[in-house]
PDB file of N, CA and C in Angstrom:
ATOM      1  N   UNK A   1      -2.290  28.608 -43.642  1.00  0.00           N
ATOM      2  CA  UNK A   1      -1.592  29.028 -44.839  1.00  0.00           C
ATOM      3  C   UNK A   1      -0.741  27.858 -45.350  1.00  0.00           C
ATOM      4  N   UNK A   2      -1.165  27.477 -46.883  1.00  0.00           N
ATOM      5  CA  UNK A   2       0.115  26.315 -47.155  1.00  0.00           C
ATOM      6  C   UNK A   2       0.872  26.691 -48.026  1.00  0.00           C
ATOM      7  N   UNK A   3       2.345  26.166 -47.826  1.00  0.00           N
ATOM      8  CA  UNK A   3       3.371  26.456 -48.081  1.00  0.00           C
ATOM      9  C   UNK A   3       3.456  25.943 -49.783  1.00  0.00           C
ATOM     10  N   UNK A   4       3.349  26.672 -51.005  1.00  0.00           N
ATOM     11  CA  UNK A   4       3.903  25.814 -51.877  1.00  0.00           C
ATOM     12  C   UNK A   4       4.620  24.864 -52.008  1.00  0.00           C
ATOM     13  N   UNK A   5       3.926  24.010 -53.131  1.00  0.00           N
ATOM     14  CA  UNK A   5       5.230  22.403 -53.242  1.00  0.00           C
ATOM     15  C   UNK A   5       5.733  22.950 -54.391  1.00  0.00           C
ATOM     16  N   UNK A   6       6.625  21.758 -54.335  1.00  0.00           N
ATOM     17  CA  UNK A   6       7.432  21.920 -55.631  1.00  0.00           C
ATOM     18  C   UNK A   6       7.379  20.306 -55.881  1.00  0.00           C
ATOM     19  N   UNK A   7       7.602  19.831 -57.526  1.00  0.00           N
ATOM     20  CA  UNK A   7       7.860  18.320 -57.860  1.00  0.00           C
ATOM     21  C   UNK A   7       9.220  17.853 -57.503  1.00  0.00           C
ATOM     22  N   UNK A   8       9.669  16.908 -57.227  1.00  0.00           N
ATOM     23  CA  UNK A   8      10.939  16.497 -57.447  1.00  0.00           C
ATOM     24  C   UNK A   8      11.072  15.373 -58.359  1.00  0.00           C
ATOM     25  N   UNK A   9      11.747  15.442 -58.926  1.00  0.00           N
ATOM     26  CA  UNK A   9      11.817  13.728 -60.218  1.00  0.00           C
ATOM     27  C   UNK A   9      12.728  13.336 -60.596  1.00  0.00           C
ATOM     28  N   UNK A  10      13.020  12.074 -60.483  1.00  0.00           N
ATOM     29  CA  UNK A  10      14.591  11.726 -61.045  1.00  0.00           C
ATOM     30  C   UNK A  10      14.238  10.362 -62.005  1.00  0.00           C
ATOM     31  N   UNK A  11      15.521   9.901 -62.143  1.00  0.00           N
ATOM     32  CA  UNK A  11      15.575   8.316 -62.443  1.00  0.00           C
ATOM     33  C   UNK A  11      16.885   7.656 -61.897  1.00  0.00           C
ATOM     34  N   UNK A  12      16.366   6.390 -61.421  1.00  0.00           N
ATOM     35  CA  UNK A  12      16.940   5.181 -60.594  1.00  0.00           C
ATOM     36  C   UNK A  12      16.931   3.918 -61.216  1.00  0.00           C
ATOM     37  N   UNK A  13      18.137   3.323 -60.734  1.00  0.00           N
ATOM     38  CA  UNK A  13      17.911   2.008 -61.852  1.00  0.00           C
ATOM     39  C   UNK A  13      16.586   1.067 -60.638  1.00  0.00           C
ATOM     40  N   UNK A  14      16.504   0.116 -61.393  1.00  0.00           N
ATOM     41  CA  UNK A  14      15.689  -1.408 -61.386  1.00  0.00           C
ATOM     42  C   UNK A  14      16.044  -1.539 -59.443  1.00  0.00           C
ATOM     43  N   UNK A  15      17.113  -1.779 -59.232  1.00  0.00           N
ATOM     44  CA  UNK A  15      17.113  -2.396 -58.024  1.00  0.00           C
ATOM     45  C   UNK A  15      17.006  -0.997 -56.931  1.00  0.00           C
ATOM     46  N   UNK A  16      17.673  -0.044 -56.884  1.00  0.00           N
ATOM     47  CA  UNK A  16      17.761   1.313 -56.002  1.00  0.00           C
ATOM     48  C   UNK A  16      15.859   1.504 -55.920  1.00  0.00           C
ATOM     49  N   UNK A  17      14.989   1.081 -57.116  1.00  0.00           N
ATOM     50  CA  UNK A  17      13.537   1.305 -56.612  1.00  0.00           C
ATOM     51  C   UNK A  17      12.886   0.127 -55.896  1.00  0.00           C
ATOM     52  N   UNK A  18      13.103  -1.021 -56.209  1.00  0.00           N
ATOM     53  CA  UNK A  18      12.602  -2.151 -55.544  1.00  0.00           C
ATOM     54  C   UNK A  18      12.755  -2.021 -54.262  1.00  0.00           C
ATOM     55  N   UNK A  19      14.154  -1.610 -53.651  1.00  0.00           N
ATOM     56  CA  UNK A  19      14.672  -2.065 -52.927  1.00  0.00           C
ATOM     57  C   UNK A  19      14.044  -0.641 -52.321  1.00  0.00           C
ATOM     58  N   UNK A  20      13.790   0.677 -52.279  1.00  0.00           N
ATOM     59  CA  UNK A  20      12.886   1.431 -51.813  1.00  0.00           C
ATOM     60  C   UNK A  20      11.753   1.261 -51.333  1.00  0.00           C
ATOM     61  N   UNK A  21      11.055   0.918 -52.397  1.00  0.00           N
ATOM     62  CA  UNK A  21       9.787   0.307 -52.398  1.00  0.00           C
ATOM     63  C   UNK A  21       9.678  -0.722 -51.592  1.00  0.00           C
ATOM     64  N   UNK A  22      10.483  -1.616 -51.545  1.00  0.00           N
ATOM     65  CA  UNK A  22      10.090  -2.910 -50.163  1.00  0.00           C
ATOM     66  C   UNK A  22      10.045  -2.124 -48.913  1.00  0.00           C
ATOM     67  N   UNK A  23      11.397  -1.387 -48.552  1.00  0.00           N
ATOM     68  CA  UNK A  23      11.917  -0.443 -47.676  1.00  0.00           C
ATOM     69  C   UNK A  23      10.230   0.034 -47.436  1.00  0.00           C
ATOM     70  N   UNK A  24       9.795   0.849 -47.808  1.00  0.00           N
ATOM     71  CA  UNK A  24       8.345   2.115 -47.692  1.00  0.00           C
ATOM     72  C   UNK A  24       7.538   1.209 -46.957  1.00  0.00           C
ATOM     73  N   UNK A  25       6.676   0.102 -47.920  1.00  0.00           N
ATOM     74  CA  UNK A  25       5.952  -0.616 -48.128  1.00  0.00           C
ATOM     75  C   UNK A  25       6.387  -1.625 -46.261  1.00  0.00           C
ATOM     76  N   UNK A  26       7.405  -2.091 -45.924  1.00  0.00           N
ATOM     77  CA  UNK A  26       7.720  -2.154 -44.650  1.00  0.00           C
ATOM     78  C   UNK A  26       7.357  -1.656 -43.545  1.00  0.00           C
ATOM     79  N   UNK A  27       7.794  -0.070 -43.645  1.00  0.00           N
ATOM     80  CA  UNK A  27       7.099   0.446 -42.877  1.00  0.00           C
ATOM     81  C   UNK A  27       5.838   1.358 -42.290  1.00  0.00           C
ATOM     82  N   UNK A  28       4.926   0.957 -43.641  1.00  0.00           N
ATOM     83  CA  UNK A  28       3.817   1.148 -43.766  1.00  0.00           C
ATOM     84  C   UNK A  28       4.043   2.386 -44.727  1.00  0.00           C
ATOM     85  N   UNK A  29       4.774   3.108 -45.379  1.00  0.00           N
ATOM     86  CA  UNK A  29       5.109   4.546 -46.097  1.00  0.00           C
ATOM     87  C   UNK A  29       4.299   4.164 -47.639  1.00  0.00           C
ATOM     88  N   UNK A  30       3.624   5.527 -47.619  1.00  0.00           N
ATOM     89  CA  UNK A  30       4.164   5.361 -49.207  1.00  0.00           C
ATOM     90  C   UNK A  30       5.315   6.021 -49.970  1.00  0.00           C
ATOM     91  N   UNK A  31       5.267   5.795 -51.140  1.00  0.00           N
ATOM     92  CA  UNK A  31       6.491   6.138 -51.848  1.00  0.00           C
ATOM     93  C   UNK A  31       6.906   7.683 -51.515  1.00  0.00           C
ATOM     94  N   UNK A  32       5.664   8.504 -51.424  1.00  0.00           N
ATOM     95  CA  UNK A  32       5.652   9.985 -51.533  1.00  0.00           C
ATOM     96  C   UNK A  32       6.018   9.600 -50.358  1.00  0.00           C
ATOM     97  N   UNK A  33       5.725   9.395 -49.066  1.00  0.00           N
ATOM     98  CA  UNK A  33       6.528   9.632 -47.397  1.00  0.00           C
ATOM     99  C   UNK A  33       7.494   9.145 -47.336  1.00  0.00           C
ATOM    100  N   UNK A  34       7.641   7.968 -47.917  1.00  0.00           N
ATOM    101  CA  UNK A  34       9.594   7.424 -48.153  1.00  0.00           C
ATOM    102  C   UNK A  34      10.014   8.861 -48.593  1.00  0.00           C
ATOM    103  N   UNK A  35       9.707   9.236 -49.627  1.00  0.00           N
ATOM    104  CA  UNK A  35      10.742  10.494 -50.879  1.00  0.00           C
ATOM    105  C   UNK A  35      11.179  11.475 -49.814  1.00  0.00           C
ATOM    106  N   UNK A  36       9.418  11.624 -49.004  1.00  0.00           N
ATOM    107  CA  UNK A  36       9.513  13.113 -48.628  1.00  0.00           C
ATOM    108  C   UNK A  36      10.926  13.215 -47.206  1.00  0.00           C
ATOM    109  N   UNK A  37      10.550  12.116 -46.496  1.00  0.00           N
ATOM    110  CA  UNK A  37      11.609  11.720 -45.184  1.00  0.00           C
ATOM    111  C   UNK A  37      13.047  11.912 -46.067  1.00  0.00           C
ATOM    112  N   UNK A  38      13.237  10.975 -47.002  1.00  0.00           N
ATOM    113  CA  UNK A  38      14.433  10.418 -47.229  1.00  0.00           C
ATOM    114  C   UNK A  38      14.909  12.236 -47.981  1.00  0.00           C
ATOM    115  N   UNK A  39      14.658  13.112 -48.329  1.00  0.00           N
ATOM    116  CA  UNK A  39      14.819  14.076 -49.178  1.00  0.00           C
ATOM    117  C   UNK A  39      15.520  15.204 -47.771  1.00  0.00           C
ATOM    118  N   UNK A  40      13.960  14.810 -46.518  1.00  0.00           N
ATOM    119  CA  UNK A  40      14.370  16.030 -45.089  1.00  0.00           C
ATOM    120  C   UNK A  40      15.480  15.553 -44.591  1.00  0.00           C
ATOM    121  N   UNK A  41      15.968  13.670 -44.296  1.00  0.00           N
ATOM    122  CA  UNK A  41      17.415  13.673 -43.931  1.00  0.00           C
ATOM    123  C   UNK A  41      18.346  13.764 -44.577  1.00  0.00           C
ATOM    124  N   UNK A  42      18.485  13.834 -45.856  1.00  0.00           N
ATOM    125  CA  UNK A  42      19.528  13.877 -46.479  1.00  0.00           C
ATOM    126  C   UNK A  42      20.002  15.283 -46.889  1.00  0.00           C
ATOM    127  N   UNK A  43      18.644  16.269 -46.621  1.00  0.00           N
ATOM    128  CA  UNK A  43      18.882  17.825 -46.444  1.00  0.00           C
ATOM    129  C   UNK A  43      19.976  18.048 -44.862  1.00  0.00           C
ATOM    130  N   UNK A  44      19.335  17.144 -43.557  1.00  0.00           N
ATOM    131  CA  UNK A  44      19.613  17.754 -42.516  1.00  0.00           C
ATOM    132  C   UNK A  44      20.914  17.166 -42.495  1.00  0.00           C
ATOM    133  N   UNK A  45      21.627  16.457 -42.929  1.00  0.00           N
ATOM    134  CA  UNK A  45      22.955  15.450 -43.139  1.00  0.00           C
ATOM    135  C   UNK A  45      24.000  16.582 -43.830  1.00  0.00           C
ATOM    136  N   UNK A  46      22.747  16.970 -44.623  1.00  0.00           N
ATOM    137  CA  UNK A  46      24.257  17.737 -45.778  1.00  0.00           C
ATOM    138  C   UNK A  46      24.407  19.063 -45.162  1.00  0.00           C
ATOM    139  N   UNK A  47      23.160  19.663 -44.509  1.00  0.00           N
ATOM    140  CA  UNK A  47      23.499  21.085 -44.458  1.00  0.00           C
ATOM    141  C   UNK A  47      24.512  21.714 -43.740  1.00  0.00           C
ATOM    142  N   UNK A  48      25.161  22.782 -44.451  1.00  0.00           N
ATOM    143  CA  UNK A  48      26.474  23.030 -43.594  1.00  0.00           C
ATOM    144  C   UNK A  48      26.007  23.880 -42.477  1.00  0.00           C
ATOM    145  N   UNK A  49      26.726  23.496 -41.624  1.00  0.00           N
ATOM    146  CA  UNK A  49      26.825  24.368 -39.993  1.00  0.00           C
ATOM    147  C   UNK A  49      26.891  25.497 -39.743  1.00  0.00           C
ATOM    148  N   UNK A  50      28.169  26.201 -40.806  1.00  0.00           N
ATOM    149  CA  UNK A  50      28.094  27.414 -40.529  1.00  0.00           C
ATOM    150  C   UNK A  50      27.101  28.040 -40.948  1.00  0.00           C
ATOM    151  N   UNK A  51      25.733  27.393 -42.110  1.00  0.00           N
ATOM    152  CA  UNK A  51      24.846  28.888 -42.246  1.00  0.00           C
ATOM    153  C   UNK A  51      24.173  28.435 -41.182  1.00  0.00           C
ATOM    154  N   UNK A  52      23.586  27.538 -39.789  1.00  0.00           N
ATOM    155  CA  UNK A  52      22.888  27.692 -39.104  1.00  0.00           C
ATOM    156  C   UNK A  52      22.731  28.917 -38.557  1.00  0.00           C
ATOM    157  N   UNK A  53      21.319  29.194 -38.325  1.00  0.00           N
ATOM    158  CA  UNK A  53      21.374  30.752 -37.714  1.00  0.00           C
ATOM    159  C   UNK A  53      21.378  30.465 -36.129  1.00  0.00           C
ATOM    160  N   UNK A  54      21.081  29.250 -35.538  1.00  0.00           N
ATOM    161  CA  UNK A  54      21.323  28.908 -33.941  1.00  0.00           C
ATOM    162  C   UNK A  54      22.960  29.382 -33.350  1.00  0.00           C
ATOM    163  N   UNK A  55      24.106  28.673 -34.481  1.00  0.00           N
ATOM    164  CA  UNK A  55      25.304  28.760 -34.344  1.00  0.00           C
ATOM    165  C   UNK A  55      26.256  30.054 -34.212  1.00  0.00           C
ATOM    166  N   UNK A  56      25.425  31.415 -34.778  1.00  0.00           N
ATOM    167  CA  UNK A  56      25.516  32.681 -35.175  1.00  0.00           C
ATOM    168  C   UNK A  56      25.894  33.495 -34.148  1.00  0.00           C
ATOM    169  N   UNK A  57      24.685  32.891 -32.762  1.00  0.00           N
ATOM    170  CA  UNK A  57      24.334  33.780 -31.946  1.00  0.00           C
ATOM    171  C   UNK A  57      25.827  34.064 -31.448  1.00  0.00           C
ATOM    172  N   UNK A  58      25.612  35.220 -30.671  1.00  0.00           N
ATOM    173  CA  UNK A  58      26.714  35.428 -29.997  1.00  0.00           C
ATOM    174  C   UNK A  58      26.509  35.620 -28.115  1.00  0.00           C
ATOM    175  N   UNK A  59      27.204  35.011 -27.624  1.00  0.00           N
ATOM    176  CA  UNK A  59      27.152  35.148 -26.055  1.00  0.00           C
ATOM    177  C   UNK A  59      26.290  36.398 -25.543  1.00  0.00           C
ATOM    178  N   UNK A  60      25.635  36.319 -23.821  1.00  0.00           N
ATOM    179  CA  UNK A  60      24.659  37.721 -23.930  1.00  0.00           C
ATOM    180  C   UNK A  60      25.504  37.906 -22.247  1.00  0.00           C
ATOM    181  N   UNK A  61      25.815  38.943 -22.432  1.00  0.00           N
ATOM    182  CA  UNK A  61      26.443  39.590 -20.894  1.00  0.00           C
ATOM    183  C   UNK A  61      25.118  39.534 -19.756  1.00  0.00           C
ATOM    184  N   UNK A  62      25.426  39.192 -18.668  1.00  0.00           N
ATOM    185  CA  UNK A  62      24.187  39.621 -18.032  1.00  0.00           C
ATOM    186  C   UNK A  62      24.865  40.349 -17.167  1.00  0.00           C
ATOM    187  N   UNK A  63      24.009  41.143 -16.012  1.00  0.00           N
ATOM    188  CA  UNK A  63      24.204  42.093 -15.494  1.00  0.00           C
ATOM    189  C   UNK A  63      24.289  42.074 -14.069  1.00  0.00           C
ATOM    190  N   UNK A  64      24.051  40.825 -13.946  1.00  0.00           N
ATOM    191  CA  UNK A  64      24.405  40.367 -12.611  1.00  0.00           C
ATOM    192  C   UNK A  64      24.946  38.724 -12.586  1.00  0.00           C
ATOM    193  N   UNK A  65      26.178  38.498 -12.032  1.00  0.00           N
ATOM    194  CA  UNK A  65      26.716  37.434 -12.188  1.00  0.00           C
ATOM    195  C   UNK A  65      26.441  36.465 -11.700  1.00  0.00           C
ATOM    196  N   UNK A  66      26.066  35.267 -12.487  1.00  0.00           N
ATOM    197  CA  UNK A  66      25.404  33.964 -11.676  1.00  0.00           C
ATOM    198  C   UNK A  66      26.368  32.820 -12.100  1.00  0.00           C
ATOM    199  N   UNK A  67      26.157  32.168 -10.876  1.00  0.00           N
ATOM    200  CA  UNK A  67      27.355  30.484 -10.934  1.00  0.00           C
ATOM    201  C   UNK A  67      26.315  29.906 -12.034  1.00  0.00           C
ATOM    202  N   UNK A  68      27.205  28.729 -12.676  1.00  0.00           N
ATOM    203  CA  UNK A  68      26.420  27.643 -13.255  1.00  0.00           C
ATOM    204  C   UNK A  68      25.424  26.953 -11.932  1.00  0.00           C
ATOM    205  N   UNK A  69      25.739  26.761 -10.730  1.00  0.00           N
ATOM    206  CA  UNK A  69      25.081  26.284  -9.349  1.00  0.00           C
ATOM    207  C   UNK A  69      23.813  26.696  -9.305  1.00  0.00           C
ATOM    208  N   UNK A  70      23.653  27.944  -9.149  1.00  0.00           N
ATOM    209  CA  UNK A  70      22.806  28.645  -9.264  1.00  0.00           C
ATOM    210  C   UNK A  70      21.801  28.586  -9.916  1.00  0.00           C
ATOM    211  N   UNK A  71      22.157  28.528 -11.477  1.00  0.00           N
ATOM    212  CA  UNK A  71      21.302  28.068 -12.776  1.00  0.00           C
ATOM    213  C   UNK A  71      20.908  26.906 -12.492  1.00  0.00           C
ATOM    214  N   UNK A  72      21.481  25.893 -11.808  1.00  0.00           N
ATOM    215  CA  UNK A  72      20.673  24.317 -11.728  1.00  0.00           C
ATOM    216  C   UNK A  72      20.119  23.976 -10.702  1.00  0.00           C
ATOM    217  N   UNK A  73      20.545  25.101  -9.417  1.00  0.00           N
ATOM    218  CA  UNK A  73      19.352  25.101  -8.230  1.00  0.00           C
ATOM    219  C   UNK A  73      18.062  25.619  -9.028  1.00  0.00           C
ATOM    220  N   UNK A  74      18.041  26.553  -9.915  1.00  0.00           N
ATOM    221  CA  UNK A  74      16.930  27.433 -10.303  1.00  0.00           C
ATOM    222  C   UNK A  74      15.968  26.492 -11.398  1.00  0.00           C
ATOM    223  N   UNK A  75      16.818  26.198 -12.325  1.00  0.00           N
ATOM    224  CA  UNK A  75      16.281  25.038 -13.137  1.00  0.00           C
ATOM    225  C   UNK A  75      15.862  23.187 -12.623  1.00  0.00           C
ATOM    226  N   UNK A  76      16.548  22.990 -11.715  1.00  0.00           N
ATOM    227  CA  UNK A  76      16.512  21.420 -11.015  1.00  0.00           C
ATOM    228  C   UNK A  76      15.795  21.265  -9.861  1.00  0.00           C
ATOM    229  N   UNK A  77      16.043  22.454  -8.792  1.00  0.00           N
ATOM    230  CA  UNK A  77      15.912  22.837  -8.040  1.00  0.00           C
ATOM    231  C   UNK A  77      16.475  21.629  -7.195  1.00  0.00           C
ATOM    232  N   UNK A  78      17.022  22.159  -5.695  1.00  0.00           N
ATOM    233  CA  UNK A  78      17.851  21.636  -4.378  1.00  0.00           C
ATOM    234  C   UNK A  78      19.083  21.914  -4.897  1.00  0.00           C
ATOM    235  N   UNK A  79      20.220  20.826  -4.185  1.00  0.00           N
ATOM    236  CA  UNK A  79      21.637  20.831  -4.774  1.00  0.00           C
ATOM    237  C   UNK A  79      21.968  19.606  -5.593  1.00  0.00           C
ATOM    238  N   UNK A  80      22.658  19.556  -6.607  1.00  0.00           N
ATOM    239  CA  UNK A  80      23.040  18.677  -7.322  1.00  0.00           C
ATOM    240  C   UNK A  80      24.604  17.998  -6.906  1.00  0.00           C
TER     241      UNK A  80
END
C-alpha cells in the first residue's frame, strides 16, 4: 500500500542552492533525497516532546515484585 505524496516547493536564493546541490551531489544524493532527509530531520529536531505518544505511557504495576538484578540476570544473564 503507498502512502500518498504531497509536493513541497519553495524559493532559495543563488547560494543556499549551490551550496545544497554541491552538499547532495557529494554524497551521491539527489536533490529529491537531499529535500526528502533534510525535510525528516528538521521534522524530528522540531517536533515537540510532549505530543510523543512513547512519552504518554504511564508506568505498569506488576504483580510480583522484581529487583532491577533480576531484570539483568534475566536479560544479560550471570551477575553483573
Amino acid at each position: 500500500m503507498c502512502m500518498p505524496m504531497k509536493v513541497l516547493q519553495t524559493e532559495v536564493s543563488e547560494d543556499i542552492y549551490e551550496g545544497f546541490l554541491l552538499t547532495a551531489r557529494r554524497k551521491k544524493l539527489t536533490l529529491k533525497e537531499a529535500l526528502q532527509q533534510a525535510v525528516l530531520l528538521w521534522t524530528a529536531q522540531n517536533y515537540p516532546v510532549e505530543a510523543d505518544p512513547f512519552l504518554q505511557l504511564k508506568p505498569v504495576k506488576f504483580r510480583v515484585a522484581v529487583s532491577a538484578d533480576e531484570i539483568d540476570r534475566a536479560l544479560y544473564g550471570g551477575s553483573r
